[in-house]
C-alpha atoms as a PDB file:
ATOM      1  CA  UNK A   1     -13.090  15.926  11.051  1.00  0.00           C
ATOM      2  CA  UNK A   2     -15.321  18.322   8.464  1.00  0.00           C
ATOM      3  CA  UNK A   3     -18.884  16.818   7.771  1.00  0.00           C
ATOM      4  CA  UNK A   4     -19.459  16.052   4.232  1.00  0.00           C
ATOM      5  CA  UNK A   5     -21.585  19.283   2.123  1.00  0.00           C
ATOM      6  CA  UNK A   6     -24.522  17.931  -0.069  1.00  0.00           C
ATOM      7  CA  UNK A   7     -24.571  14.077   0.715  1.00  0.00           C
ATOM      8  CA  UNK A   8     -27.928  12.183   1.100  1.00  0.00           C
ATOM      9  CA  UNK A   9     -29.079  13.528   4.707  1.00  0.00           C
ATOM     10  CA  UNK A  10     -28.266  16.707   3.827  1.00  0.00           C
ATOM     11  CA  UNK A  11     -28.527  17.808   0.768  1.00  0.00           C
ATOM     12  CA  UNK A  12     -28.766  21.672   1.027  1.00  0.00           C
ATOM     13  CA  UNK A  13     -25.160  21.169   2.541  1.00  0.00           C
ATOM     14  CA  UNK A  14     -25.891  23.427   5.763  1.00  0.00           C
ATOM     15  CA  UNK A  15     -23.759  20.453   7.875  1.00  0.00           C
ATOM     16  CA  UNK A  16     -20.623  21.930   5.695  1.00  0.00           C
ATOM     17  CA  UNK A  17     -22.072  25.106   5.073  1.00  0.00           C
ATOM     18  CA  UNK A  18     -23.809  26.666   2.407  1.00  0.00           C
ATOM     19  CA  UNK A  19     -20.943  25.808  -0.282  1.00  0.00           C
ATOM     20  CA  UNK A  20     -19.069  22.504   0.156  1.00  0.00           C
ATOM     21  CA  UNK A  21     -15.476  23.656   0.554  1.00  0.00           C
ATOM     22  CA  UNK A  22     -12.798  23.405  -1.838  1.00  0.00           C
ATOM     23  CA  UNK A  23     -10.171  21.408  -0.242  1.00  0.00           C
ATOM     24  CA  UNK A  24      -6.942  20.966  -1.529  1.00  0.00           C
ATOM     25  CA  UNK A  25      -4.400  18.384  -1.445  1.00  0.00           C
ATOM     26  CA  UNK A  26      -1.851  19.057   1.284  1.00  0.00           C
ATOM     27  CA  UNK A  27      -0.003  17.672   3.835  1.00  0.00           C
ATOM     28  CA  UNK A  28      -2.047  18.647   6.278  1.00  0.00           C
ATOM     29  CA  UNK A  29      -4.960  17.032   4.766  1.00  0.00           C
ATOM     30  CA  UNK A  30      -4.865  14.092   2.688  1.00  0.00           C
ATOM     31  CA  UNK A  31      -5.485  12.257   6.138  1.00  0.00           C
ATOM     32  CA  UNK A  32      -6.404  14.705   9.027  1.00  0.00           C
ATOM     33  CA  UNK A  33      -6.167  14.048  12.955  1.00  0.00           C
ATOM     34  CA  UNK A  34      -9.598  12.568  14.082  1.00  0.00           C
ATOM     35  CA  UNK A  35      -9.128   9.692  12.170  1.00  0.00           C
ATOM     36  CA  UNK A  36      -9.972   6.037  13.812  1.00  0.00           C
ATOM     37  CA  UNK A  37      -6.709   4.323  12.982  1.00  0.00           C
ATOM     38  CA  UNK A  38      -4.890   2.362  15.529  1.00  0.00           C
ATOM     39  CA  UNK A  39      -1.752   3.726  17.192  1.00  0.00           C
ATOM     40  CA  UNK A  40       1.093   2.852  15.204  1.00  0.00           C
ATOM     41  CA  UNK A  41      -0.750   1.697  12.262  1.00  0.00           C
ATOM     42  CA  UNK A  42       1.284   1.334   9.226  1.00  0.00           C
ATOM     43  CA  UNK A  43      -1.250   2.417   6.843  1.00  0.00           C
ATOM     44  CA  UNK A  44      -1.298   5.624   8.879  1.00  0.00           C
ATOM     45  CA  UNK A  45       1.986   6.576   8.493  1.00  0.00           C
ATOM     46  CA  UNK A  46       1.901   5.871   4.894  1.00  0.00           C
ATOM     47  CA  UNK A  47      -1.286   7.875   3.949  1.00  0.00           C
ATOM     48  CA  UNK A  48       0.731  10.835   5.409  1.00  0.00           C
ATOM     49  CA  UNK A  49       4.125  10.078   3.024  1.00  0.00           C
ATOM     50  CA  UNK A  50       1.928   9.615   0.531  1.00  0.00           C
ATOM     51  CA  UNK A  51      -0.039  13.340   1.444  1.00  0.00           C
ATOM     52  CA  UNK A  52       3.489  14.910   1.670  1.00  0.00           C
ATOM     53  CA  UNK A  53       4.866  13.416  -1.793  1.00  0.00           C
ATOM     54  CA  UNK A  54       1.853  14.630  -3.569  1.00  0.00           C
ATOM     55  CA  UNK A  55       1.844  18.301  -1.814  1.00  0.00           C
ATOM     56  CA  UNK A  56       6.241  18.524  -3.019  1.00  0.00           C
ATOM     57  CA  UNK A  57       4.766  17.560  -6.698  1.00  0.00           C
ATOM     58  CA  UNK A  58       1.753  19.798  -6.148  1.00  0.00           C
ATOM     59  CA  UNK A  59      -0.731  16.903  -7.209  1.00  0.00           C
ATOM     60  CA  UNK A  60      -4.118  16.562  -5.766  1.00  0.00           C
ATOM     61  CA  UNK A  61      -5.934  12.780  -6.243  1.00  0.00           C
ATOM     62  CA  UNK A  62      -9.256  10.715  -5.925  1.00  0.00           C
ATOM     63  CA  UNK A  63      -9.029   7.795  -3.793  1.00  0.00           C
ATOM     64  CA  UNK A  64     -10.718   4.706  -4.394  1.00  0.00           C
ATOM     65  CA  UNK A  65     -10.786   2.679  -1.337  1.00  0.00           C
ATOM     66  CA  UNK A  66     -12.515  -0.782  -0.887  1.00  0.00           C
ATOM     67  CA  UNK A  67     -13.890  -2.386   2.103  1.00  0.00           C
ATOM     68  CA  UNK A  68     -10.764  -2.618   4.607  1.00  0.00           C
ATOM     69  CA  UNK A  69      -9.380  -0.388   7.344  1.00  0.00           C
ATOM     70  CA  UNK A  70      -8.642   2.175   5.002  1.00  0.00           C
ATOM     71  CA  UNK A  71     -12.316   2.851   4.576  1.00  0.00           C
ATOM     72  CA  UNK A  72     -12.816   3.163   8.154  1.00  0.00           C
ATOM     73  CA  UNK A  73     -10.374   5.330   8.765  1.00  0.00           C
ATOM     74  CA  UNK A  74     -12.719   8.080   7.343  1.00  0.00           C
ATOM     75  CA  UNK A  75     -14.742   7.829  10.998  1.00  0.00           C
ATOM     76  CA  UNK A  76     -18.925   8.054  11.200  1.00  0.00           C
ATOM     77  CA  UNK A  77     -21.003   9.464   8.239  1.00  0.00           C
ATOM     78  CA  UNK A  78     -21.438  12.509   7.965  1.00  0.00           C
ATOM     79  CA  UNK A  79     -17.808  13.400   8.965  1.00  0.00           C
ATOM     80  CA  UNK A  80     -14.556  12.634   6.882  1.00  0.00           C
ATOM     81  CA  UNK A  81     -10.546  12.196   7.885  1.00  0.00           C
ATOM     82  CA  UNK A  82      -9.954  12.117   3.935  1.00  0.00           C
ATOM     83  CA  UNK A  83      -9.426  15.926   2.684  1.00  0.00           C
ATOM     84  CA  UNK A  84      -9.685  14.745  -0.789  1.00  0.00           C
ATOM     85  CA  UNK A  85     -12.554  12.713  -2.800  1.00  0.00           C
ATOM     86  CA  UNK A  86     -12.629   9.400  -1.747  1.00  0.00           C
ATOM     87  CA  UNK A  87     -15.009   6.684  -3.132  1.00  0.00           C
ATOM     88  CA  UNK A  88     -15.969   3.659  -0.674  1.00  0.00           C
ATOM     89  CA  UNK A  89     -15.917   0.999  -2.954  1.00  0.00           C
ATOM     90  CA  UNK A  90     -17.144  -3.127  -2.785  1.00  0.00           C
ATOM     91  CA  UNK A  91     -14.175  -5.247  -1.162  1.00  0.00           C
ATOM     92  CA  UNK A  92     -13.435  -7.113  -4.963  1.00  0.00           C
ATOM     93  CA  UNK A  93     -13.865  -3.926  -7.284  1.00  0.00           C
ATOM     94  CA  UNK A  94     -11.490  -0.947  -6.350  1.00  0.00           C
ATOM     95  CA  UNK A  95      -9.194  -1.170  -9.261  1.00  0.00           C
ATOM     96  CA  UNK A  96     -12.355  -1.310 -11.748  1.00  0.00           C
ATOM     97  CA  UNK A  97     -13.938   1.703 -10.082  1.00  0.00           C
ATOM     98  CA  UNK A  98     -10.695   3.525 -10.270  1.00  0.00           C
ATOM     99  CA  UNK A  99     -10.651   2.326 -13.806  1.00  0.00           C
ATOM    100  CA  UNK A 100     -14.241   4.595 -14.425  1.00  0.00           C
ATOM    101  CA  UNK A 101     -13.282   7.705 -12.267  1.00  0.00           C
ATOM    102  CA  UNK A 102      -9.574   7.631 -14.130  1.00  0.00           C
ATOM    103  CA  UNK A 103     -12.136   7.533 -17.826  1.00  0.00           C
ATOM    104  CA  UNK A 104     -14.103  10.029 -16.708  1.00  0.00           C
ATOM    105  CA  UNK A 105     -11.179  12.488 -15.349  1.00  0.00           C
ATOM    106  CA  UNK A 106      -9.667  12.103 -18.930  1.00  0.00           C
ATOM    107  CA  UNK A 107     -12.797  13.055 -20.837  1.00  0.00           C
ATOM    108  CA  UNK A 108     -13.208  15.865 -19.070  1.00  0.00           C
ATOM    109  CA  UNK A 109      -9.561  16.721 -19.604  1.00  0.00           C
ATOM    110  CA  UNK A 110      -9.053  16.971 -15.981  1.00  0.00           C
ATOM    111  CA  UNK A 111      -6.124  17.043 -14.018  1.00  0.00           C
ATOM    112  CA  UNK A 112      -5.350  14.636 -10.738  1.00  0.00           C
ATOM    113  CA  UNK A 113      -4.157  11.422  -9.907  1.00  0.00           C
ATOM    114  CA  UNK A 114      -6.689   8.620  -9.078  1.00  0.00           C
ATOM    115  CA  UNK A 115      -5.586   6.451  -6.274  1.00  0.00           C
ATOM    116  CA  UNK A 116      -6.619   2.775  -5.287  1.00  0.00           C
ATOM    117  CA  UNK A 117      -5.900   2.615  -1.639  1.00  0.00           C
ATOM    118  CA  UNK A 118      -6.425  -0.922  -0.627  1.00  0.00           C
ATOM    119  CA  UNK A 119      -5.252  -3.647   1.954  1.00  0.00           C
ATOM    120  CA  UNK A 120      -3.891  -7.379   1.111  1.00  0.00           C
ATOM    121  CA  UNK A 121      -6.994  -9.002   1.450  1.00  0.00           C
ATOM    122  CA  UNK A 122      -8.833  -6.324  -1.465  1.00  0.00           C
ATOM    123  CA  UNK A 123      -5.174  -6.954  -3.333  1.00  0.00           C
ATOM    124  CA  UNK A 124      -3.905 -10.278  -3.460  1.00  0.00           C
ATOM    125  CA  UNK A 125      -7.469 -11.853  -2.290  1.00  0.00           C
ATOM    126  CA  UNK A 126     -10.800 -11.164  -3.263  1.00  0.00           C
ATOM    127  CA  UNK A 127      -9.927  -7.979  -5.361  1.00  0.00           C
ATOM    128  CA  UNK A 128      -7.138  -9.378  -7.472  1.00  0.00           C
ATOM    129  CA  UNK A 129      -9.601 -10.599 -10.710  1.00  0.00           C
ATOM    130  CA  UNK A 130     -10.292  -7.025 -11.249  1.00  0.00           C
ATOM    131  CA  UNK A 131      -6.790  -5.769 -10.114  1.00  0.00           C
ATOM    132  CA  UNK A 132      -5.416  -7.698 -13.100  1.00  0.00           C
ATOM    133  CA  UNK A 133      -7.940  -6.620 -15.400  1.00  0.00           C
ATOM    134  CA  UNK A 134      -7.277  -3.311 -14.823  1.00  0.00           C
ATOM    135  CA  UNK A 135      -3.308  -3.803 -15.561  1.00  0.00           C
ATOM    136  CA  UNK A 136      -4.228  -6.105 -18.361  1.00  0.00           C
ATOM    137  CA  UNK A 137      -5.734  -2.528 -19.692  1.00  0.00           C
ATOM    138  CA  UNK A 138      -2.829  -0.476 -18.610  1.00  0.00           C
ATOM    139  CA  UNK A 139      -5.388   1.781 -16.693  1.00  0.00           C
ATOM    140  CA  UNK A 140      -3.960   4.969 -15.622  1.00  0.00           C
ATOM    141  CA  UNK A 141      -4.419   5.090 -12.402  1.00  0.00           C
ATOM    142  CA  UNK A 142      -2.272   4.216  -9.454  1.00  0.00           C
ATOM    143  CA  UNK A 143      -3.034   1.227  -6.825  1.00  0.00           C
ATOM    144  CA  UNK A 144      -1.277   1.274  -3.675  1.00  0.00           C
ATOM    145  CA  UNK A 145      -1.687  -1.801  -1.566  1.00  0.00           C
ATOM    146  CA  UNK A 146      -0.672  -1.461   2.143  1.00  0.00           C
ATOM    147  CA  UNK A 147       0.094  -4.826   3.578  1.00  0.00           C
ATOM    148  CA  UNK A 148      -0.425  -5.412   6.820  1.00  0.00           C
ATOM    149  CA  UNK A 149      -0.710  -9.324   5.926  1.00  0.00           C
ATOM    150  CA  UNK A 150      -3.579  -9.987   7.517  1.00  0.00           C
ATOM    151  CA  UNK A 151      -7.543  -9.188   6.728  1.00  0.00           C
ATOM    152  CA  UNK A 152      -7.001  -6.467   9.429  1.00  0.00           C
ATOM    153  CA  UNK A 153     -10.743  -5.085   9.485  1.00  0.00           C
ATOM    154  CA  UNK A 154     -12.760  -7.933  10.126  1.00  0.00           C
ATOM    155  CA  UNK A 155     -10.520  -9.462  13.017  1.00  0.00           C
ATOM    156  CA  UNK A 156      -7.214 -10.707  11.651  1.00  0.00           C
ATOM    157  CA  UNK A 157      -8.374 -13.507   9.640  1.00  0.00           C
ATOM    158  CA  UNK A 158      -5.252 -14.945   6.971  1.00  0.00           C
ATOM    159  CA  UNK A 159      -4.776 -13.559   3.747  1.00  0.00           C
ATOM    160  CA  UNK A 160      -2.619 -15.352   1.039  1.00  0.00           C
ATOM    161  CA  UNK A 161      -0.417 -12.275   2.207  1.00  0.00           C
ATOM    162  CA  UNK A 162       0.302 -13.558   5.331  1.00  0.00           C
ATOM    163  CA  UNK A 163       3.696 -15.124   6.069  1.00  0.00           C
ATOM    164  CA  UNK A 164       4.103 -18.766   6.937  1.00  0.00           C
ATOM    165  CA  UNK A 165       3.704 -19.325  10.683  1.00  0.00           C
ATOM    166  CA  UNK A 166       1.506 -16.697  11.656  1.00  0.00           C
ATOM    167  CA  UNK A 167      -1.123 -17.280  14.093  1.00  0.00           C
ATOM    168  CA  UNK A 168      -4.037 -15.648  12.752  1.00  0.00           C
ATOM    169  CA  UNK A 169      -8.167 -15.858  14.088  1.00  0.00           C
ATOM    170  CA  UNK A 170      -8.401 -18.597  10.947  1.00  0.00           C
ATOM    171  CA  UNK A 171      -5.018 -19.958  11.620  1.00  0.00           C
ATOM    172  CA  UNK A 172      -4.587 -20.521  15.471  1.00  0.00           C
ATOM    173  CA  UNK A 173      -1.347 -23.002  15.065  1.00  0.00           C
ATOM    174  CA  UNK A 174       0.190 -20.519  12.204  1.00  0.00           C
ATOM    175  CA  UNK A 175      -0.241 -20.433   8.302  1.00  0.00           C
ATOM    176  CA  UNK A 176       1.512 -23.356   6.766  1.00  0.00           C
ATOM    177  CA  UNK A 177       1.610 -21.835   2.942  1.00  0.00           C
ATOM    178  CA  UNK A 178       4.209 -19.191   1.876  1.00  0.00           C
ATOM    179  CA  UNK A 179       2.928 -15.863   1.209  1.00  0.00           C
ATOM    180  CA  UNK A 180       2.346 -14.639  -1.979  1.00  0.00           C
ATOM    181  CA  UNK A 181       4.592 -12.696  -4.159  1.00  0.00           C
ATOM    182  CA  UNK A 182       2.070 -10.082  -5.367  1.00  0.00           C
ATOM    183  CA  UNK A 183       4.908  -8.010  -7.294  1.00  0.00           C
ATOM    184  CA  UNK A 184       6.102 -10.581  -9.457  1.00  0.00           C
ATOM    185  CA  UNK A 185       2.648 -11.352 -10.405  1.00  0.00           C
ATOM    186  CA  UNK A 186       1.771  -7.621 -11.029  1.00  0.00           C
ATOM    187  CA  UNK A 187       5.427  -7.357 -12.727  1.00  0.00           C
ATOM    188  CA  UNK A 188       3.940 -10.347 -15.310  1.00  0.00           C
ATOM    189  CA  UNK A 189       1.504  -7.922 -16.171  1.00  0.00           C
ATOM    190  CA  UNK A 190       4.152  -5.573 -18.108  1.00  0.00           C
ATOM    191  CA  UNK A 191       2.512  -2.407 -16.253  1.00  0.00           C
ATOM    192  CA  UNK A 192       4.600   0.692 -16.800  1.00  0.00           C
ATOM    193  CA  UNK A 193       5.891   0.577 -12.955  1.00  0.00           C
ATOM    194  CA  UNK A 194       5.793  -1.245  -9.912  1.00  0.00           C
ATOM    195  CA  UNK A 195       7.706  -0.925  -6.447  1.00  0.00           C
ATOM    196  CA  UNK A 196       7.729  -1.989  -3.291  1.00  0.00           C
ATOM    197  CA  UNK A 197       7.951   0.727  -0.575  1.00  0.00           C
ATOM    198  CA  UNK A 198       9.267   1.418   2.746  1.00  0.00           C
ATOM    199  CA  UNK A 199       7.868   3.317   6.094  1.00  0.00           C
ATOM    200  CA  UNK A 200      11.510   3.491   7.160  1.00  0.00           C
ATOM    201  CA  UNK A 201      13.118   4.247   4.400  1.00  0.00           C
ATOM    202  CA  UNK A 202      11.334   7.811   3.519  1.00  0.00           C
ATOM    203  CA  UNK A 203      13.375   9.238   1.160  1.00  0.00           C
ATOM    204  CA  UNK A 204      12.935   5.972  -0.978  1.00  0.00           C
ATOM    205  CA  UNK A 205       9.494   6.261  -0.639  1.00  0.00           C
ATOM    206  CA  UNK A 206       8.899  10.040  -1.549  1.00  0.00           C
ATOM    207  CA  UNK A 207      11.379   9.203  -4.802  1.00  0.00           C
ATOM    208  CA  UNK A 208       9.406   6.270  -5.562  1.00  0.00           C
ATOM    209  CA  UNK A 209       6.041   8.234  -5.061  1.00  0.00           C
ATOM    210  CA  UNK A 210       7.259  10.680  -7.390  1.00  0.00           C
ATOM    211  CA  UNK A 211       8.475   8.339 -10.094  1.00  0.00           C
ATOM    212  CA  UNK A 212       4.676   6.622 -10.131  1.00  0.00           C
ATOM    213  CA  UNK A 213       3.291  10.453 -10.422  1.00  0.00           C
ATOM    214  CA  UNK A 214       5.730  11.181 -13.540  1.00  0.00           C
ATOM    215  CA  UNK A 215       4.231   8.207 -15.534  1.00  0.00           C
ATOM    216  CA  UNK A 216       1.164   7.477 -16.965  1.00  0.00           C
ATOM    217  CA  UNK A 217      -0.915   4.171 -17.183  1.00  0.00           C
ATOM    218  CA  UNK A 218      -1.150   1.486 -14.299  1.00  0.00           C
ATOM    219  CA  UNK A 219       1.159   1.987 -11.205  1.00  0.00           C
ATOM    220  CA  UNK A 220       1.658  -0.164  -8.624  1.00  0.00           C
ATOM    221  CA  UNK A 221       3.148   0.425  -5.040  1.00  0.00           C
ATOM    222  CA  UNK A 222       3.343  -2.027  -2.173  1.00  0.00           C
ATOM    223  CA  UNK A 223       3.566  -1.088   0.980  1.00  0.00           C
ATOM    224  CA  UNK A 224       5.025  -3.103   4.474  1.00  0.00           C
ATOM    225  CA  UNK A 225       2.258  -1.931   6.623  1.00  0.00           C
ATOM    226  CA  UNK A 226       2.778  -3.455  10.470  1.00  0.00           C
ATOM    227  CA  UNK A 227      -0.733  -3.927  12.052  1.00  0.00           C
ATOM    228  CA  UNK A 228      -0.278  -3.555  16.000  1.00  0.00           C
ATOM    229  CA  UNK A 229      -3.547  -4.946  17.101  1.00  0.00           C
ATOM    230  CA  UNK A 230      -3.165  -8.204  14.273  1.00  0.00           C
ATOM    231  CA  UNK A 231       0.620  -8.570  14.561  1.00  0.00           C
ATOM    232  CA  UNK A 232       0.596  -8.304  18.399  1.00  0.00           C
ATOM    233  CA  UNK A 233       3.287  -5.764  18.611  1.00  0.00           C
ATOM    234  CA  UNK A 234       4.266  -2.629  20.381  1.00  0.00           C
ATOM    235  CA  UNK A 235       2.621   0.473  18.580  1.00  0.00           C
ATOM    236  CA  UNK A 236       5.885   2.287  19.101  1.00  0.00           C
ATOM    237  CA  UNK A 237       7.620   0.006  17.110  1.00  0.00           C
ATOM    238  CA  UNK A 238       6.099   0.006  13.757  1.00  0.00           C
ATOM    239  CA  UNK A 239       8.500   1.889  11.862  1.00  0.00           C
ATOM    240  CA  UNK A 240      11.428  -0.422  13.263  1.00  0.00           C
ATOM    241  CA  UNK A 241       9.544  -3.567  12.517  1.00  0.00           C
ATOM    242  CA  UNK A 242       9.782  -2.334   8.885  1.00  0.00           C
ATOM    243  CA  UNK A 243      13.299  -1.266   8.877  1.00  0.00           C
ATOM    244  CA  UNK A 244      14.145  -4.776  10.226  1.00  0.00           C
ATOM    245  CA  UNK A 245      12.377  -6.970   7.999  1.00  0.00           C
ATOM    246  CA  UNK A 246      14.223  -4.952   5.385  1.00  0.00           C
ATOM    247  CA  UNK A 247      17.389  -4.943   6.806  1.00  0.00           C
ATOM    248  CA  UNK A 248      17.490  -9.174   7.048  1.00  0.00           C
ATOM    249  CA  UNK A 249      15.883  -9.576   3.867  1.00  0.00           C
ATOM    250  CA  UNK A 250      12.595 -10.193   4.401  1.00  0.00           C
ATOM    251  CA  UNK A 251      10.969  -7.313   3.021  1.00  0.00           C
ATOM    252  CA  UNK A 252      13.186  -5.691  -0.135  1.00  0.00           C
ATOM    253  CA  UNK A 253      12.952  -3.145  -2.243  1.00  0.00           C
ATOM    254  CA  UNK A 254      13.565  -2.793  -5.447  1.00  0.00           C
ATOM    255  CA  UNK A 255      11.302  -1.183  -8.654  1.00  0.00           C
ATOM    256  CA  UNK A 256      10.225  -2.979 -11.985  1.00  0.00           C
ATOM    257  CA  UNK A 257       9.328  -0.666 -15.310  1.00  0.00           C
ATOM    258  CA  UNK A 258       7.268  -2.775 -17.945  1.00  0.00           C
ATOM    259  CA  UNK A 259       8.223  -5.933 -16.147  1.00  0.00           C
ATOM    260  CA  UNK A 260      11.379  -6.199 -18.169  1.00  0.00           C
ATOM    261  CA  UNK A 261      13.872  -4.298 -16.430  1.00  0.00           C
ATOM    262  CA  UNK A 262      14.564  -4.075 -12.391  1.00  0.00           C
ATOM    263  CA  UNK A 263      16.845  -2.169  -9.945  1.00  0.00           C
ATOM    264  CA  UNK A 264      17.244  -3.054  -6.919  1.00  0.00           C
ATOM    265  CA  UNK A 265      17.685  -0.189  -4.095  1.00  0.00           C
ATOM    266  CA  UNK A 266      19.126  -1.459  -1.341  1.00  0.00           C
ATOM    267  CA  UNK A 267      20.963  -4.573  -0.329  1.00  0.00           C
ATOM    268  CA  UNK A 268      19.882  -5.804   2.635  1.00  0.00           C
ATOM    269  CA  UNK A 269      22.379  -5.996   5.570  1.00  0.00           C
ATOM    270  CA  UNK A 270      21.254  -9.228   6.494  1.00  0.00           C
ATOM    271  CA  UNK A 271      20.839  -9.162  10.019  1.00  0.00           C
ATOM    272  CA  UNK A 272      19.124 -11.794  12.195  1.00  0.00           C
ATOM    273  CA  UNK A 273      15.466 -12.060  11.363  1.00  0.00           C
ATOM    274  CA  UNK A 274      14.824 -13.328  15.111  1.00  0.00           C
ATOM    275  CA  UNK A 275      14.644 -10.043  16.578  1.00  0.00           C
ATOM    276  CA  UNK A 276      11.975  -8.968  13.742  1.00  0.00           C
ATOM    277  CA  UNK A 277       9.694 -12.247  14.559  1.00  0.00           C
ATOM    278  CA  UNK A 278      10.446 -11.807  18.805  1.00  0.00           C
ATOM    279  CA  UNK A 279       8.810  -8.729  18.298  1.00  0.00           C
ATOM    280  CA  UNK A 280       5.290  -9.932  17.132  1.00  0.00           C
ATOM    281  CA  UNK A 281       3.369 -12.002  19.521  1.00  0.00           C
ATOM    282  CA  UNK A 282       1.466 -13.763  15.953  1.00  0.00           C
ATOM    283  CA  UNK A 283       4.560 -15.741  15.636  1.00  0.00           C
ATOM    284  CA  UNK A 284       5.079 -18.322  18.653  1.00  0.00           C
ATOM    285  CA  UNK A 285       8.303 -18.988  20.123  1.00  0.00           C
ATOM    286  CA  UNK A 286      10.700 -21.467  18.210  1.00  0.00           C
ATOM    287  CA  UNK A 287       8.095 -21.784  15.198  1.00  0.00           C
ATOM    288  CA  UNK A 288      10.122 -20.099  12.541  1.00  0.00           C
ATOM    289  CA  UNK A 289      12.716 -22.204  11.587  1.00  0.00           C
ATOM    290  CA  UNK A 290      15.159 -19.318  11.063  1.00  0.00           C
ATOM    291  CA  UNK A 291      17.584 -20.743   9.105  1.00  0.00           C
ATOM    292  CA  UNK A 292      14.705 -21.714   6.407  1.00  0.00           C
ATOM    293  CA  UNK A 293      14.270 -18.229   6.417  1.00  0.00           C
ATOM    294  CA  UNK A 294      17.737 -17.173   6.044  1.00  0.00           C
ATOM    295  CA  UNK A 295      18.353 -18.517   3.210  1.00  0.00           C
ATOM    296  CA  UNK A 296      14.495 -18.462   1.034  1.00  0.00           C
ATOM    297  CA  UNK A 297      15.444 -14.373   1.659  1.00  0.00           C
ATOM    298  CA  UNK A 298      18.828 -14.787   0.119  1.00  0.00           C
ATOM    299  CA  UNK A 299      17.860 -16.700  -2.786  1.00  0.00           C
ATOM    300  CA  UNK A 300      14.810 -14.347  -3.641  1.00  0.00           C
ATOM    301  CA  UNK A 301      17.692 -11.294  -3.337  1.00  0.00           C
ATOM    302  CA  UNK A 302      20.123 -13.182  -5.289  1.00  0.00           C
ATOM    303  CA  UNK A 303      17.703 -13.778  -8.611  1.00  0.00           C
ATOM    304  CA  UNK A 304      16.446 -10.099  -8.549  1.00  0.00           C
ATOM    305  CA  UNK A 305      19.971  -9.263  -8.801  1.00  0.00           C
ATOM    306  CA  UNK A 306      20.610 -11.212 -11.146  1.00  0.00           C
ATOM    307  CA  UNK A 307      17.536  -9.502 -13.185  1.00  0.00           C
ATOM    308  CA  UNK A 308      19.041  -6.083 -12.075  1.00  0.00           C
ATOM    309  CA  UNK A 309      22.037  -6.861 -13.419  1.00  0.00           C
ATOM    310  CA  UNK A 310      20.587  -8.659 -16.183  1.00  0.00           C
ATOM    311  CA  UNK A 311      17.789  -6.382 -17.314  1.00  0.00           C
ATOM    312  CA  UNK A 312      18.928  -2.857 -15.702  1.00  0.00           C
ATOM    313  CA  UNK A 313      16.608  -0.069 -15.676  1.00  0.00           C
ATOM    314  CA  UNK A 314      18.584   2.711 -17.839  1.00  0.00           C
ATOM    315  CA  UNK A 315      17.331   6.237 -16.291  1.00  0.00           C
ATOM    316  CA  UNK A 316      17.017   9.350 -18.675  1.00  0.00           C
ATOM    317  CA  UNK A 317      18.946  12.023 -18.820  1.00  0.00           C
ATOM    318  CA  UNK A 318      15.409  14.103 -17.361  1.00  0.00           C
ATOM    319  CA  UNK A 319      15.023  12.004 -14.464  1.00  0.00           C
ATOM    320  CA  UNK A 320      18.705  12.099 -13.229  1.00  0.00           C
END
């Protein structure tokens, strides 16, 4: 990890040396090793996809991260695993600080994307008021969400992202309410884009990532981010966990442009959703009624599909 040029207990910068160093974005260090993240964290492998998609477009970024694990991935003042500007902000205000660094970049006439880099609990929870109000603007910025369904930092407490029957710190016999369906609600906001995105799926991800650069005003990505230490799984099995939930239906993906017109990327193969909850001690045994399940994921496929084929997104000619 580098320590941090100029800041408050240093300020003749002699930690960093006696310039603070220009670092660029690259795939190398958007996140760098020395970082605290769990083994297998979700959020992990994301923050490098999204470091190699914006080293291919040759993009460099902000990030504005709230209070969440994203945050603390940095490590111990005065040393950073972010090789790019990143703002700590409060848990309920990412999107509206984003909003000010994005106002300020344009003044200036500067180049660079700013990024919101926040979990469920800072997206669907207590950050959502100012979330909105940014899209309600059409700020141009882009807010990632990585899901991990859980308030992950402050020991695995339920979010309104987690799924019904989790056993969580707050919910000890599993969550009773269904989860959420942050997209749709960001969708109602008519903001230029919004997708869901895969760990498992990487070419998806990188097109998607590169779509969101390409357009201006408020993006929004969300991300299936398996937390090992709050779902109870095998570190090793992160990336799998994601390509099963989207293989039965449970997680899809699928992109929304003005929240009038869909496509949907892949259909799911609709495999058995037991293997994905088996695999993640949160969920006891015979507490998902699978069949339930089975078919709330095919109805939620079937009416985007119907809005795909409904309200198809038309690509130009440019982004063929």
């Amino acid at each position: 990890m580098t320590a941090l040029s100029g800041s408050p207990r240093d300020p003749s910068g002699t930690l960093g040396g006696p310039e603070a160093p220009a670092i660029p974005c690259t795939e190398e260090c958007l996140l760098r090793p020395g970082n605290t993240n769990c083994g297998g964290c979700g959020m992990g492998v994301g923050l490098t996809m999204l470091g190699r998609a914006l080293a291919e477009a040759g993009e460099t970024c902000t990030l504005a991260i709230p209070a969440c694990c994203g945050i603390v991935t940095a490590g111990a003042f005065p040393t950073t695993s972010y090789g790019v500007p990143t703002v700590a902000t409060t848990f309920a205000s990412a999107a509206a600080f984003a909003s000010g660094i994005a106002s300020i970049r344009d003044l200036n006439e500067e180049t660079g994307q700013v990024i919101c880099w926040a979990g469920d609990g800072g997206t669907y929870d207590i950050g959502i008021a100012t979330l909105s109000a940014a899209a309600e603007r059409d700020e141009n910025i882009i807010y990632f969400c990585y899901d991990n369904e859980i308030y992950g930092n402050t020991g695995g407490q339920r979010s309104s992202a987690t799924p019904p029957g989790a056993r969580t710190t707050t919910t000890p016999l599993g969550k009773t309410e269904e989860k959420k369906d942050i997209l749709a609600i960001m969708a109602a906001h008519r903001i230029p884009y919004a997708a869901t995105l895969s760990i498992a799926h990487p070419e998806d991800f990188a097109r998607k990532i590169h779509t969101a650069l390409s357009i201006s005003g408020m993006r929004f990505l969300l991300m299936h981010s398996p937390c090992p230490t709050g779902w109870k799984s095998e570190p090793s099995e992160s990336v799998e966990l994601v390509r099963q939930a989207v293989s039965s239906g449970l997680f899809l993906l699928y992109e929304v442009w003005g929240g009038r017109t869909y496509r949907m990327n892949l259909e799911p193969a609709w495999t058995d959703p037991a293997e994905y909850y088996r695999r993640q001690r949160r969920f006891g045994d015979d507490e998902i009624d699978l069949a339930a399940t089975r078919r709330i994921c095919r109805e939620r496929f079937e009416r985007l599909k119907v809005l795909a084929e409904e309200f198809p997104y038309e690509e130009t000619r440019a982004e063929k």
